[in-house]
C-alpha atoms as a PDB file:
ATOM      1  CA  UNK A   1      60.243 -41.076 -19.955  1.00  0.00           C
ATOM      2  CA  UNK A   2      63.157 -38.421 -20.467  1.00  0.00           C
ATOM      3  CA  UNK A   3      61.333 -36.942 -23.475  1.00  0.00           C
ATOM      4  CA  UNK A   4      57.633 -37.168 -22.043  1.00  0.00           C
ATOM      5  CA  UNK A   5      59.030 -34.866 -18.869  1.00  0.00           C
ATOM      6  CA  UNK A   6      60.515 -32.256 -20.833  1.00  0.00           C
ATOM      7  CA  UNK A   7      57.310 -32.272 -23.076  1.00  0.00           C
ATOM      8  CA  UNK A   8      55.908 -31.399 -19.699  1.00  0.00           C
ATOM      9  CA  UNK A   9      58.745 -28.848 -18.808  1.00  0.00           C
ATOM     10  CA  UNK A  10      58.141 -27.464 -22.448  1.00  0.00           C
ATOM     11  CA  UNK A  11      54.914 -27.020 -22.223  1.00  0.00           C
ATOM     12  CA  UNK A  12      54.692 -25.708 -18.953  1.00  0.00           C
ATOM     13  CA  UNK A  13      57.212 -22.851 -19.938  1.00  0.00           C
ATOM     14  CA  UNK A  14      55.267 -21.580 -23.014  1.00  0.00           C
ATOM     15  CA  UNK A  15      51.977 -21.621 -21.268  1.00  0.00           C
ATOM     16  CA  UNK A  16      53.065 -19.344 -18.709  1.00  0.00           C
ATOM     17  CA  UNK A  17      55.004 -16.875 -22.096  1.00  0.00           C
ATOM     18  CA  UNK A  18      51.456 -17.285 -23.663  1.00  0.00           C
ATOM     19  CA  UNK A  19      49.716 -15.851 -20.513  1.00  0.00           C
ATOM     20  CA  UNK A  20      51.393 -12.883 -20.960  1.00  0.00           C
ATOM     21  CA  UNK A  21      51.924 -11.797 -24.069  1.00  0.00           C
ATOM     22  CA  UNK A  22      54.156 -14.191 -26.132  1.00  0.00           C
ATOM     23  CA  UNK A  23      52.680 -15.266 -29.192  1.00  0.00           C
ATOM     24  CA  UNK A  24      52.907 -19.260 -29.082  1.00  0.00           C
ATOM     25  CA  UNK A  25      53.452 -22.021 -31.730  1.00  0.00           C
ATOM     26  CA  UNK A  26      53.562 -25.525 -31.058  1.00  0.00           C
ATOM     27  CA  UNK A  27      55.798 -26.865 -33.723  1.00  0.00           C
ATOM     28  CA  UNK A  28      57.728 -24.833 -36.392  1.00  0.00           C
ATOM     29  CA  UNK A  29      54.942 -24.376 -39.016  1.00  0.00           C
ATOM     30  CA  UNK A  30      55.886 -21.804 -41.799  1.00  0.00           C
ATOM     31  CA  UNK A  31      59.240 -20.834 -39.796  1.00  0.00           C
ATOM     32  CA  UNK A  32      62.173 -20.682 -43.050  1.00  0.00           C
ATOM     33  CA  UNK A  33      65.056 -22.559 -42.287  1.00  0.00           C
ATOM     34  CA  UNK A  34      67.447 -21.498 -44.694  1.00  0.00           C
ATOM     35  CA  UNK A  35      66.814 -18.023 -43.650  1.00  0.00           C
ATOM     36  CA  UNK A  36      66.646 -18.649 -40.374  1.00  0.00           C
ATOM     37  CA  UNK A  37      63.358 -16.380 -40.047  1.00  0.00           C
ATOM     38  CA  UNK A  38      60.045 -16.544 -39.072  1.00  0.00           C
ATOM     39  CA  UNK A  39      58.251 -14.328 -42.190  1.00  0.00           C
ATOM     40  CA  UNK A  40      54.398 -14.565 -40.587  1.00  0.00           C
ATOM     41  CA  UNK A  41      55.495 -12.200 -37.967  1.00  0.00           C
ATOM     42  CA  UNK A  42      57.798  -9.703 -40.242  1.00  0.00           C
ATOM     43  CA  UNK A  43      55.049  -9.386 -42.690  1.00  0.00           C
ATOM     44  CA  UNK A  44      52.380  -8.929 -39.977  1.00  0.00           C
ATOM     45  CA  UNK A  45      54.878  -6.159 -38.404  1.00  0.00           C
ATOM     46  CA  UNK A  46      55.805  -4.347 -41.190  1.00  0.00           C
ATOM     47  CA  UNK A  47      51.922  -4.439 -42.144  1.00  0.00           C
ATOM     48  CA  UNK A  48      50.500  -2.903 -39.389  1.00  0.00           C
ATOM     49  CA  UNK A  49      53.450  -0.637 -38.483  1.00  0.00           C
ATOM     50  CA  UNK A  50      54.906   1.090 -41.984  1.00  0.00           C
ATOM     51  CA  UNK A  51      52.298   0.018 -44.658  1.00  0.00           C
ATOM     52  CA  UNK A  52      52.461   2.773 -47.088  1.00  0.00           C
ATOM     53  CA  UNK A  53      56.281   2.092 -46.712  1.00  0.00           C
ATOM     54  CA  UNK A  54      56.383  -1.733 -46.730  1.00  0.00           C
ATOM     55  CA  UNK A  55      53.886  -1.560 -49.939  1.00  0.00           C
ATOM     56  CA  UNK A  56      56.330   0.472 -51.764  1.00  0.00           C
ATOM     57  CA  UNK A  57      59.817  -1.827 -50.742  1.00  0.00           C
ATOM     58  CA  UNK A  58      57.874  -5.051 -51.522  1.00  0.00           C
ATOM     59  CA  UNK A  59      56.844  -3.350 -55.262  1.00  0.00           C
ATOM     60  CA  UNK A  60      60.124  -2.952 -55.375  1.00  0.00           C
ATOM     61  CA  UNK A  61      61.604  -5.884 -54.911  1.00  0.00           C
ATOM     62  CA  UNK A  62      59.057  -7.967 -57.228  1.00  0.00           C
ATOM     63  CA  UNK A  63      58.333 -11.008 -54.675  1.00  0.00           C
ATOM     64  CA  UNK A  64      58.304 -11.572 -50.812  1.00  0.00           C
ATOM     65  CA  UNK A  65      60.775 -13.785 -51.195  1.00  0.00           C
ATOM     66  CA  UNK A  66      63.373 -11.159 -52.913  1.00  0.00           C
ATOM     67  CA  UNK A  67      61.547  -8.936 -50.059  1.00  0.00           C
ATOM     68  CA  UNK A  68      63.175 -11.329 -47.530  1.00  0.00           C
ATOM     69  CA  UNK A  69      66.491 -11.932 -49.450  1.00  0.00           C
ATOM     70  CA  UNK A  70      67.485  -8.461 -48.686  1.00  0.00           C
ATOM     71  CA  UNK A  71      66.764  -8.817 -45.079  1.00  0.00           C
ATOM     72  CA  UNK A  72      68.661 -11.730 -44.907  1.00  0.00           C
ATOM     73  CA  UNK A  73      71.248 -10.125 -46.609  1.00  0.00           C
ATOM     74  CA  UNK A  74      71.515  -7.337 -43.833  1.00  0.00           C
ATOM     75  CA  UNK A  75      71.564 -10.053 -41.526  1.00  0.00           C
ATOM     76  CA  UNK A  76      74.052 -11.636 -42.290  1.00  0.00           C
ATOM     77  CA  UNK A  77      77.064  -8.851 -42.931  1.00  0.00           C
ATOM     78  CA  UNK A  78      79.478  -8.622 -40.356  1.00  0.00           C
ATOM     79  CA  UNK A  79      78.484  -7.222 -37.159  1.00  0.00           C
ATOM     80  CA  UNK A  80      80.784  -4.466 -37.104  1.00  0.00           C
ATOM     81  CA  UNK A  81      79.518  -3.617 -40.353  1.00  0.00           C
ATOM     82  CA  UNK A  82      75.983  -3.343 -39.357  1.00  0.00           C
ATOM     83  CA  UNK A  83      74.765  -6.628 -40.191  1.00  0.00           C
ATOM     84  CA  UNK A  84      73.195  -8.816 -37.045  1.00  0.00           C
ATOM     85  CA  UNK A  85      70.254  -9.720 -35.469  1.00  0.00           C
ATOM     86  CA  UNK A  86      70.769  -6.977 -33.122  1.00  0.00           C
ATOM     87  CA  UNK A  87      71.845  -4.187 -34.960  1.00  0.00           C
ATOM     88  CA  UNK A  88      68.651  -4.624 -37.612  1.00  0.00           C
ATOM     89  CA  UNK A  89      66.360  -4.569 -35.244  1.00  0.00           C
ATOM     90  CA  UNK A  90      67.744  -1.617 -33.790  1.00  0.00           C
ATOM     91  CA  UNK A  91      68.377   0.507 -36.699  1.00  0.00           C
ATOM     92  CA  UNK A  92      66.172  -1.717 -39.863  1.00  0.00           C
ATOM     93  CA  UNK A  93      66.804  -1.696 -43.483  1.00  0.00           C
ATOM     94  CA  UNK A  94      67.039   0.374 -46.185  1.00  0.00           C
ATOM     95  CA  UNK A  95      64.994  -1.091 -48.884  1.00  0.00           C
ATOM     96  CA  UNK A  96      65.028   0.538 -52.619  1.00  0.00           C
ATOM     97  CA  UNK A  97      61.541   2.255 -52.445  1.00  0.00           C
ATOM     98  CA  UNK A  98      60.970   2.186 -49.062  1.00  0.00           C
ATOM     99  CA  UNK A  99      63.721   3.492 -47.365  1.00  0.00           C
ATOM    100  CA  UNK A 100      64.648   2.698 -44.028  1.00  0.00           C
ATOM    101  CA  UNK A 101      62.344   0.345 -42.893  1.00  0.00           C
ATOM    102  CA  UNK A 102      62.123  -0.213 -38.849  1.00  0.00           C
ATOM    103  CA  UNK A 103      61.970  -4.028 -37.968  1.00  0.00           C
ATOM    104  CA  UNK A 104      61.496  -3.208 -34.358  1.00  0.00           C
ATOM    105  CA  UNK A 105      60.419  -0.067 -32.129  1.00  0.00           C
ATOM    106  CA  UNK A 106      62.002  -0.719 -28.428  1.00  0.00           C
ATOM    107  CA  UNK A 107      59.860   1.195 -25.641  1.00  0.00           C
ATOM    108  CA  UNK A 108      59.536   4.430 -25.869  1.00  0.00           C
ATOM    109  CA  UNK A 109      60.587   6.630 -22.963  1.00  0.00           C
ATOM    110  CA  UNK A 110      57.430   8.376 -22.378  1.00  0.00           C
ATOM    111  CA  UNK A 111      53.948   7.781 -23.887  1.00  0.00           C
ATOM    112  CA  UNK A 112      54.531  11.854 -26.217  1.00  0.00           C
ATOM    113  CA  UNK A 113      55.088  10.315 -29.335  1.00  0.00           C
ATOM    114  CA  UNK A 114      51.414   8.127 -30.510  1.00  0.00           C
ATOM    115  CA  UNK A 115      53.301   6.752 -33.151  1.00  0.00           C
ATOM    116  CA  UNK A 116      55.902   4.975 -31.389  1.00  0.00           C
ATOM    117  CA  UNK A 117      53.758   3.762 -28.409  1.00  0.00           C
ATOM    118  CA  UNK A 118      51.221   2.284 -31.205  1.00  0.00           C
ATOM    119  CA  UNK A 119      54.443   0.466 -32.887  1.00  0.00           C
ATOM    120  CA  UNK A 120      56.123  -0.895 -29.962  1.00  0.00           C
ATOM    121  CA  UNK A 121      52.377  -2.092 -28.861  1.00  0.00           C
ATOM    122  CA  UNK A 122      52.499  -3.934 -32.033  1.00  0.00           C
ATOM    123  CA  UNK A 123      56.055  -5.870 -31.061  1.00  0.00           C
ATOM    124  CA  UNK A 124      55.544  -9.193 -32.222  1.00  0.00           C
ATOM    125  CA  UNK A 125      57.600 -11.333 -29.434  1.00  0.00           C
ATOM    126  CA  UNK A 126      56.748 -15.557 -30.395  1.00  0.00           C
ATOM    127  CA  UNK A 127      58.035 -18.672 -28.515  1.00  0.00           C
ATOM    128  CA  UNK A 128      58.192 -21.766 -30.797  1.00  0.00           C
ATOM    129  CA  UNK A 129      58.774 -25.234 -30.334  1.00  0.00           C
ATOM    130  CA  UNK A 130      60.598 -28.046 -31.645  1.00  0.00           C
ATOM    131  CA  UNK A 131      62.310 -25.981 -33.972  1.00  0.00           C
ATOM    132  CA  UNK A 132      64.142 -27.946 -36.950  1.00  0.00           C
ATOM    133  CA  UNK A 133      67.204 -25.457 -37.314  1.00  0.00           C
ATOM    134  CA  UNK A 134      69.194 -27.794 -39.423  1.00  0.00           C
ATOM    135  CA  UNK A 135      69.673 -27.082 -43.165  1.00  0.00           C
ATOM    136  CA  UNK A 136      71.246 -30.449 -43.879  1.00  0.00           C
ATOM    137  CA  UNK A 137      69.297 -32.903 -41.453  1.00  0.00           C
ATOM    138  CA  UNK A 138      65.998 -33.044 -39.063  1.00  0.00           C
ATOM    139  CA  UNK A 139      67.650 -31.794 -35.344  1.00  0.00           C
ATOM    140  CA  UNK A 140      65.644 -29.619 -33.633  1.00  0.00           C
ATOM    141  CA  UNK A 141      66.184 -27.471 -30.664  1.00  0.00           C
ATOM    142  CA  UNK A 142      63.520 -27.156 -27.858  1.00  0.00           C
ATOM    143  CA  UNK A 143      62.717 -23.840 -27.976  1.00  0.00           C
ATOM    144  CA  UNK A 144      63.194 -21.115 -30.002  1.00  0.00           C
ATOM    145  CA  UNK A 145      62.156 -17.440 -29.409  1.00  0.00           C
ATOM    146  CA  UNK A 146      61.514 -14.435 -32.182  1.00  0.00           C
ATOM    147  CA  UNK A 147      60.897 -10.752 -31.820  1.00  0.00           C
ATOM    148  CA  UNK A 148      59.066  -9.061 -35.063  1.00  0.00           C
ATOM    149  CA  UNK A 149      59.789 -12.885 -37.000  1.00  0.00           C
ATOM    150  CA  UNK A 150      63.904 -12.629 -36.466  1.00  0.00           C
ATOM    151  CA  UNK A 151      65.142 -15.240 -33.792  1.00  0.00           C
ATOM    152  CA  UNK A 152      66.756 -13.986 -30.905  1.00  0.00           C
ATOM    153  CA  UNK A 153      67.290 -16.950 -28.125  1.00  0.00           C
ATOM    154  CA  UNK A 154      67.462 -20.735 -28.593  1.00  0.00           C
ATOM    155  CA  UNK A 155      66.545 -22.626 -25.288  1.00  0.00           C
ATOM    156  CA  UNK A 156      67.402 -26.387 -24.564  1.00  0.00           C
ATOM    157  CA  UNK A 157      65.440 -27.722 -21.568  1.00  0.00           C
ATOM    158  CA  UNK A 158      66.182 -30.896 -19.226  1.00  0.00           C
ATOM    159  CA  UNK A 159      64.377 -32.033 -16.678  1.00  0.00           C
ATOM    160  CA  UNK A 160      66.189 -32.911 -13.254  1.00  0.00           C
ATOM    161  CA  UNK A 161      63.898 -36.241 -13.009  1.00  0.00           C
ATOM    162  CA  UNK A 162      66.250 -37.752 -15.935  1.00  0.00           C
ATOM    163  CA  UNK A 163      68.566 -35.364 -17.042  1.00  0.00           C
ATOM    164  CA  UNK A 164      71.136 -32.697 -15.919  1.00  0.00           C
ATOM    165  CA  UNK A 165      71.836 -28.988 -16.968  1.00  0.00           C
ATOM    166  CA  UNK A 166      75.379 -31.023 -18.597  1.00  0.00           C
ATOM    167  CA  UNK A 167      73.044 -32.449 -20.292  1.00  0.00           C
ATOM    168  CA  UNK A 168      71.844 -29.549 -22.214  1.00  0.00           C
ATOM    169  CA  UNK A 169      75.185 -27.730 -22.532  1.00  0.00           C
ATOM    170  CA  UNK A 170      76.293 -30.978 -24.052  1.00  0.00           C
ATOM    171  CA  UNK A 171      73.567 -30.694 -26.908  1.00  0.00           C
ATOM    172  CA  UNK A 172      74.901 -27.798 -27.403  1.00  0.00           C
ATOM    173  CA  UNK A 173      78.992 -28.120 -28.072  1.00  0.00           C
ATOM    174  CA  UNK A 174      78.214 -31.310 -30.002  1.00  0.00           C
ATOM    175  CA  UNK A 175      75.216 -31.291 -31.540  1.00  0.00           C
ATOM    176  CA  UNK A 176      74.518 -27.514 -32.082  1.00  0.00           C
ATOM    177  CA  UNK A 177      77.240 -26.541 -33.866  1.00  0.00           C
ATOM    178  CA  UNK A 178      77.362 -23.430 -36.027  1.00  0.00           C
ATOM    179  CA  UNK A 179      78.768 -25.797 -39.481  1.00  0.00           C
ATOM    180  CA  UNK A 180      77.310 -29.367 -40.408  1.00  0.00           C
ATOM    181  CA  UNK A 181      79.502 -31.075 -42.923  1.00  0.00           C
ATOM    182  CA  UNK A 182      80.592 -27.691 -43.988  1.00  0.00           C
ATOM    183  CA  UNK A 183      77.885 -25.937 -44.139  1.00  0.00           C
ATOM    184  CA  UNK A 184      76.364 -23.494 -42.368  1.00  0.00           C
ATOM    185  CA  UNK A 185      73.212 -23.465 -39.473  1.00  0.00           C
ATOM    186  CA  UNK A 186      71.773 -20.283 -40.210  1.00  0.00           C
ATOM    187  CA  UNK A 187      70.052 -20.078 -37.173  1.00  0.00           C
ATOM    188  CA  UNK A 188      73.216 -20.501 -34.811  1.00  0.00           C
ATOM    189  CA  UNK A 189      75.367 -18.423 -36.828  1.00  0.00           C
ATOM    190  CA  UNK A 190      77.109 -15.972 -34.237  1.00  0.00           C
ATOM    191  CA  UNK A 191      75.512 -12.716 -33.869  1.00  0.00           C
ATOM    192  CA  UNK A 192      73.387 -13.370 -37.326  1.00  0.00           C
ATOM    193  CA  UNK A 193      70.606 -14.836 -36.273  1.00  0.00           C
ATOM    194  CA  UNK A 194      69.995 -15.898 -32.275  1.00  0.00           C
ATOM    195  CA  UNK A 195      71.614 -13.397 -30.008  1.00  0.00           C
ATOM    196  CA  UNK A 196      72.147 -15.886 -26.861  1.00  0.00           C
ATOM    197  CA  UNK A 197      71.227 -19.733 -26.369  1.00  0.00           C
ATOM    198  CA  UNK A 198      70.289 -20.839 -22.662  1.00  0.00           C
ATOM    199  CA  UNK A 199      70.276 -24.277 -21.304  1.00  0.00           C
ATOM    200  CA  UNK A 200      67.808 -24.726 -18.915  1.00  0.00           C
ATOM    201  CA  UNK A 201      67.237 -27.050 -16.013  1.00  0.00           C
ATOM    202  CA  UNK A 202      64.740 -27.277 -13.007  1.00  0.00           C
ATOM    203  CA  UNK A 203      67.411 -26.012 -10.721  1.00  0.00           C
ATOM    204  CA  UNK A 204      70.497 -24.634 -12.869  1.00  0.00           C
ATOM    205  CA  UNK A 205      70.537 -22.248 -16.161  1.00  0.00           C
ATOM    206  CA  UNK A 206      73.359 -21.102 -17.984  1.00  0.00           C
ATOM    207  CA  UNK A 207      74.127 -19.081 -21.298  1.00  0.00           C
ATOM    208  CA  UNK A 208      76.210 -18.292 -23.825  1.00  0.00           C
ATOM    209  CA  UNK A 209      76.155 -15.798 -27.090  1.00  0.00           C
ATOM    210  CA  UNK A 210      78.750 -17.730 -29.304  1.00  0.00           C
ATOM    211  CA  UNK A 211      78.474 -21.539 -30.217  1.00  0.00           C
ATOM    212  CA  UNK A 212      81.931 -22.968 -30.814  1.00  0.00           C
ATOM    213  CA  UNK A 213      81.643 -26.832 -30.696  1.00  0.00           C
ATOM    214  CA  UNK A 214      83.194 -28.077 -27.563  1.00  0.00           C
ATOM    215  CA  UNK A 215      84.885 -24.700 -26.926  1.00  0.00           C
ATOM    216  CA  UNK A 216      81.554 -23.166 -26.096  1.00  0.00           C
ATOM    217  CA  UNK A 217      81.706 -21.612 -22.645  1.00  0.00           C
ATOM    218  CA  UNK A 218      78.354 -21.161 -20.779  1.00  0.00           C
ATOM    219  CA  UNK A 219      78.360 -18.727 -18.190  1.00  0.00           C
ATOM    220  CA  UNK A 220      76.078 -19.253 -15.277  1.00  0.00           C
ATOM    221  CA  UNK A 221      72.520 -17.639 -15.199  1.00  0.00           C
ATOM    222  CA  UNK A 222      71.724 -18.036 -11.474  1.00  0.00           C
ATOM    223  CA  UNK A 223      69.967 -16.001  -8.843  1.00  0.00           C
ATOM    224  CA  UNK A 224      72.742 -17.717  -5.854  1.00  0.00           C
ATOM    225  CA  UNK A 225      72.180 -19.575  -3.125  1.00  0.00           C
ATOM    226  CA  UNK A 226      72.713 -18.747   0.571  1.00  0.00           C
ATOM    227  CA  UNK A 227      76.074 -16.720  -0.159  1.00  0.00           C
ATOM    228  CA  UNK A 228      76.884 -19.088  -2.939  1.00  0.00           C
ATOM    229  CA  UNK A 229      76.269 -20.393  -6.807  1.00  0.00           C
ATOM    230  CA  UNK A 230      73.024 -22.135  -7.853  1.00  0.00           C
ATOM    231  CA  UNK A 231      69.386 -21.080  -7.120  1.00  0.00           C
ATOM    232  CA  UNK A 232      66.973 -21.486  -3.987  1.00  0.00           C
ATOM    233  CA  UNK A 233      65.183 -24.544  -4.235  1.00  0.00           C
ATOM    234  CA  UNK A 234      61.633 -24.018  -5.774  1.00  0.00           C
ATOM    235  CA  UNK A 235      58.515 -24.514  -4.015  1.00  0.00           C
ATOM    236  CA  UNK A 236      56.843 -27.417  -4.177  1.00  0.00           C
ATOM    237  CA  UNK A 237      55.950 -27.924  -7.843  1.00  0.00           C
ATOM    238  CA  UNK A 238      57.777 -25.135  -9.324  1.00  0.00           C
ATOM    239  CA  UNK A 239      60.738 -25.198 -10.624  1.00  0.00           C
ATOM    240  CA  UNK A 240      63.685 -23.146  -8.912  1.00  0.00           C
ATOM    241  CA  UNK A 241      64.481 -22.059 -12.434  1.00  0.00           C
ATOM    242  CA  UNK A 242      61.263 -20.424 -12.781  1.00  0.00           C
ATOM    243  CA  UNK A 243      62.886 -16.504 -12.366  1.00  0.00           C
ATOM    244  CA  UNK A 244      63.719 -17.009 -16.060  1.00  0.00           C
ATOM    245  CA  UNK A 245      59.756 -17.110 -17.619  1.00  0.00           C
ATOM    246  CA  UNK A 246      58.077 -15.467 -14.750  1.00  0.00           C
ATOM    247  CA  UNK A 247      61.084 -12.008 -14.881  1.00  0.00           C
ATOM    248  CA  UNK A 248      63.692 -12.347 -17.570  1.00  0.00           C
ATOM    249  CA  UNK A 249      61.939 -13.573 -20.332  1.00  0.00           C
ATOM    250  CA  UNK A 250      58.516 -11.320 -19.273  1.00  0.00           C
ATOM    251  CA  UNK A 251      57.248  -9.147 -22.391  1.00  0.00           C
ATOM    252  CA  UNK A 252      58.280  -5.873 -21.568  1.00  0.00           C
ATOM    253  CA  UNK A 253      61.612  -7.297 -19.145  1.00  0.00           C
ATOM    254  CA  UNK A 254      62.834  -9.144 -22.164  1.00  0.00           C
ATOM    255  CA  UNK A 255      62.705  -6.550 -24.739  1.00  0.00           C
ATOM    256  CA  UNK A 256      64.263  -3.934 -22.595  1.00  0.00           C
ATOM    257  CA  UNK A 257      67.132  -6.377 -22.681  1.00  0.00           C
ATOM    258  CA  UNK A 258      67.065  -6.966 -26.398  1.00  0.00           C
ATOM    259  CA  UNK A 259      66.730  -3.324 -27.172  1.00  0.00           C
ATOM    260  CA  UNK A 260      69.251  -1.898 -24.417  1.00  0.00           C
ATOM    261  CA  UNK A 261      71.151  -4.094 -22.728  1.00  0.00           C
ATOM    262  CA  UNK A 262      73.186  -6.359 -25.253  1.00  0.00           C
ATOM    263  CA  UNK A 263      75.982  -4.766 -26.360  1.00  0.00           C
ATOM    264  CA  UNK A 264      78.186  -5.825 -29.128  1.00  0.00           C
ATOM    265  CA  UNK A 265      81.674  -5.202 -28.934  1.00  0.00           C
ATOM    266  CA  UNK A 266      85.124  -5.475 -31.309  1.00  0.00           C
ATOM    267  CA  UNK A 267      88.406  -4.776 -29.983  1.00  0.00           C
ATOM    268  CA  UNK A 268      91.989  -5.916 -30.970  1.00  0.00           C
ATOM    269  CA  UNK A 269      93.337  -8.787 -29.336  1.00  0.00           C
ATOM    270  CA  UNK A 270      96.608 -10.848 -29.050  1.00  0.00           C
ATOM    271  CA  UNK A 271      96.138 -14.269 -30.406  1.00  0.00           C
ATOM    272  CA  UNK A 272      99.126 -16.326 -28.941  1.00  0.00           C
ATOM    273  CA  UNK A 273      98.227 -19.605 -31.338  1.00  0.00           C
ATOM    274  CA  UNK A 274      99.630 -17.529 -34.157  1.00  0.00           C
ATOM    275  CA  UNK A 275     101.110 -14.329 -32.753  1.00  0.00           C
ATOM    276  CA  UNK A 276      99.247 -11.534 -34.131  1.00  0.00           C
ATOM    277  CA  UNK A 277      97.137  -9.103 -33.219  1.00  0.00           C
ATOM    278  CA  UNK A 278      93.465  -9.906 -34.113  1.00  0.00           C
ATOM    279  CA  UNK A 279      90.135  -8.408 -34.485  1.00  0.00           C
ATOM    280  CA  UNK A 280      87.393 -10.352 -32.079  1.00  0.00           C
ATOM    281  CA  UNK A 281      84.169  -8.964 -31.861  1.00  0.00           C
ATOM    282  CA  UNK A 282      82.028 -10.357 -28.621  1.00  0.00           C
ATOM    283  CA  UNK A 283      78.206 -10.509 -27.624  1.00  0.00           C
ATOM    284  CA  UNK A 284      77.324  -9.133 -24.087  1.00  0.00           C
ATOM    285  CA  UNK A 285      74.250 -10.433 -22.783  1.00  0.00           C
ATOM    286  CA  UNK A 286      73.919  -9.335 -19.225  1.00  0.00           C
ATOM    287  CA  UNK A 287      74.113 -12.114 -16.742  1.00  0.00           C
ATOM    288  CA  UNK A 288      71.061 -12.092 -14.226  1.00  0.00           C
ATOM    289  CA  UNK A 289      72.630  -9.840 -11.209  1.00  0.00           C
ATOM    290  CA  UNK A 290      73.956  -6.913 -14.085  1.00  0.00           C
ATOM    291  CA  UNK A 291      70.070  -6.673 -15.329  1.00  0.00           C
ATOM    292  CA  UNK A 292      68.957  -7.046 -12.076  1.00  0.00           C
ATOM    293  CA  UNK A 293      71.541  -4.485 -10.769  1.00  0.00           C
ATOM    294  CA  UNK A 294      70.764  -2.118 -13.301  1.00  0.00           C
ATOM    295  CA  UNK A 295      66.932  -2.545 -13.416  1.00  0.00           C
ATOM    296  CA  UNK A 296      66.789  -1.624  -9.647  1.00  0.00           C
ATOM    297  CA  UNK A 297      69.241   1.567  -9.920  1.00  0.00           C
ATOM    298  CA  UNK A 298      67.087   2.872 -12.668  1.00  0.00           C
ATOM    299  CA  UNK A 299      63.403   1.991 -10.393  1.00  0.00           C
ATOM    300  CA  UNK A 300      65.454   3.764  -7.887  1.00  0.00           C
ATOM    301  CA  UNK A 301      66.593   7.097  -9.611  1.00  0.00           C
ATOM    302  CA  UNK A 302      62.947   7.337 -10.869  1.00  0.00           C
ATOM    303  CA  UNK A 303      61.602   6.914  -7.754  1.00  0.00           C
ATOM    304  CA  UNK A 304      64.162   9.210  -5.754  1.00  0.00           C
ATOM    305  CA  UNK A 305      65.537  11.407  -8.303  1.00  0.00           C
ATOM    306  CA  UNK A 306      69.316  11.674  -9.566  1.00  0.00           C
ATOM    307  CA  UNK A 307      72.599  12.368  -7.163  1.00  0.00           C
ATOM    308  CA  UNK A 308      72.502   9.806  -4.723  1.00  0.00           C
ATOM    309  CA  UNK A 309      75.092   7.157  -4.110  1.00  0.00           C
ATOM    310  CA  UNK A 310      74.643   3.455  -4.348  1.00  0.00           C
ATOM    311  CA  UNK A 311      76.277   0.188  -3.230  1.00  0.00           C
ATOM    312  CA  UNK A 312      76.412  -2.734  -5.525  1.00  0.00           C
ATOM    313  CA  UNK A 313      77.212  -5.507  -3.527  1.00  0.00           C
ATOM    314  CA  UNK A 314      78.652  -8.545  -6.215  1.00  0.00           C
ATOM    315  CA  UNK A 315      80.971 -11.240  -6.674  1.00  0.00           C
ATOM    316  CA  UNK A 316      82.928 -13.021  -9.550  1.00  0.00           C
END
């Protein structure tokens, strides 16, 4: 019964990303595990976006599969080095014979430049389901989402009929670790791969960018509640977690966030288990009042023009 309702809440949820723009898939056909990428959608990117280039950087690397080793290579150098999910779609890859190429064009501020209105038209932005993540055994995670074929969010869903938002953060500190058995998961690999994993109830939703076994902390990704934590109960038949799909994870909403908002960040820190200073580099994904905060300053300065004062009212 447990798994039939979140086949229901699964379905449900991509339907509605479908609607509006998401390309869908149903299972994880063609997605490559042990590189953590979906290569349909880089291909089909790189294809329609930077052909002459792309032609030229796959000649040069003999195969699309020594095409892809490179990328994964960039992907998976240390963050403040340049290598991450984030910072390769932001700034691409340099490819002998190609260049630079982009592997994603965030929207453009105005609609001057054809070129970059035609590529970020083109942003490939999939949902997937029942995504087998695991190089060394058959787990899967509910839902998995990609921009331009390089994963960005893992989502875990549980129905309140049989199952609680614990529930889903549990999956994740024991079952979603970053290491099986000593070897790596790709996929959940801080920073390299998926930027931020939600867990995802009918009422609650919470989210974290780093998965450390059962020290994973999940932060809260609620709208509040009369003065208080949670969400407002849903109307009847939707689900009060239904801000997430219908504004957060909208097209335009969701790349804006991707492209903009995340922020990766390494500072020095004191490290009392051993006593030494220590480098620590953090992912910021904004919880749902900063975005919301932010988005309605910016509709507001557009609207009313720069120099007026605003109040942010917030809490911890």
């Amino acid at each position: 019964m447990a798994d039939h309702n979140e086949v229901v809440f699964e379905s449900e949820v991509c339907a509605y990303l479908e609607a509006r723009g998401w390309l869908y898939s149903v299972d994880d056909s063609g997605y490559d595990r042990e590189r953590a990428l979906f290569p349909e959608d880089v291909f089909a990117w790189l294809e329609e976006t930077q052909p002459a280039a792309y032609g030229k950087a796959l000649k040069a690397a003999g195969s699309e599969a020594k095409f892809l080793d490179v990328l994964t290579t960039a992907l998976d150098k240390p963050l403040e080095h340049g290598g991450g999910t984030l910072n390769i779609l932001r700034n691409g890859v340099v490819y002998i014979g190609g260049g630079r190429l982009k592997l994603a064009q965030f929207r453009p501020e105005t609609s001057l430049n054809v070129t970059t209105v035609a590529q970020y038209a083109a942003m490939r932005v999939r949902v997937m389901r029942q995504v087998r993540f695991s190089t060394a055994d058959q787990r899967s995670l509910d839902l998995v989402f990609f921009v331009n074929g390089l994963p960005v969010a893992t989502v875990e869903l549980k129905t309140d009929f049989t199952q609680s938002l614990d529930e889903a953060i549990s999956q994740y500190r024991k079952d979603r670790r970053p290491v099986t058995n000593g070897r790596p998961e790709p996929l959940l690999s801080f920073g390299h791969r998926a930027l931020v994993h939600f867990a995802v109830s009918n009422d609650l939703a919470a989210m974290t960018t780093r998965l450390e076994g059962e020290k994973t902390h999940f932060l809260p990704f609620n709208i509040g509640h009369d003065g208080g934590a949670g969400n407002p109960p849903g109307a009847e038949g939707r689900s009060a977690t239904a801000y997430l799909w219908e504004r957060v994870w909208e097209k335009d909403t969701w790349l804006t966030i991707i492209g903009r908002l995340m922020i990766v960040e390494t500072r020095q820190e004191w490290d009392v288990a051993t006593g030494t200073s220590v480098r620590r580099t953090s992912m910021l994904f904004p919880r749902f009042h900063q975005w919301e905060a932010v988005t309605n300053i910016v509709d507001a300065v557009r609207e009313e023009g720069a120099g007026h004062r605003y109040l942010i009212e917030h809490s911890a």
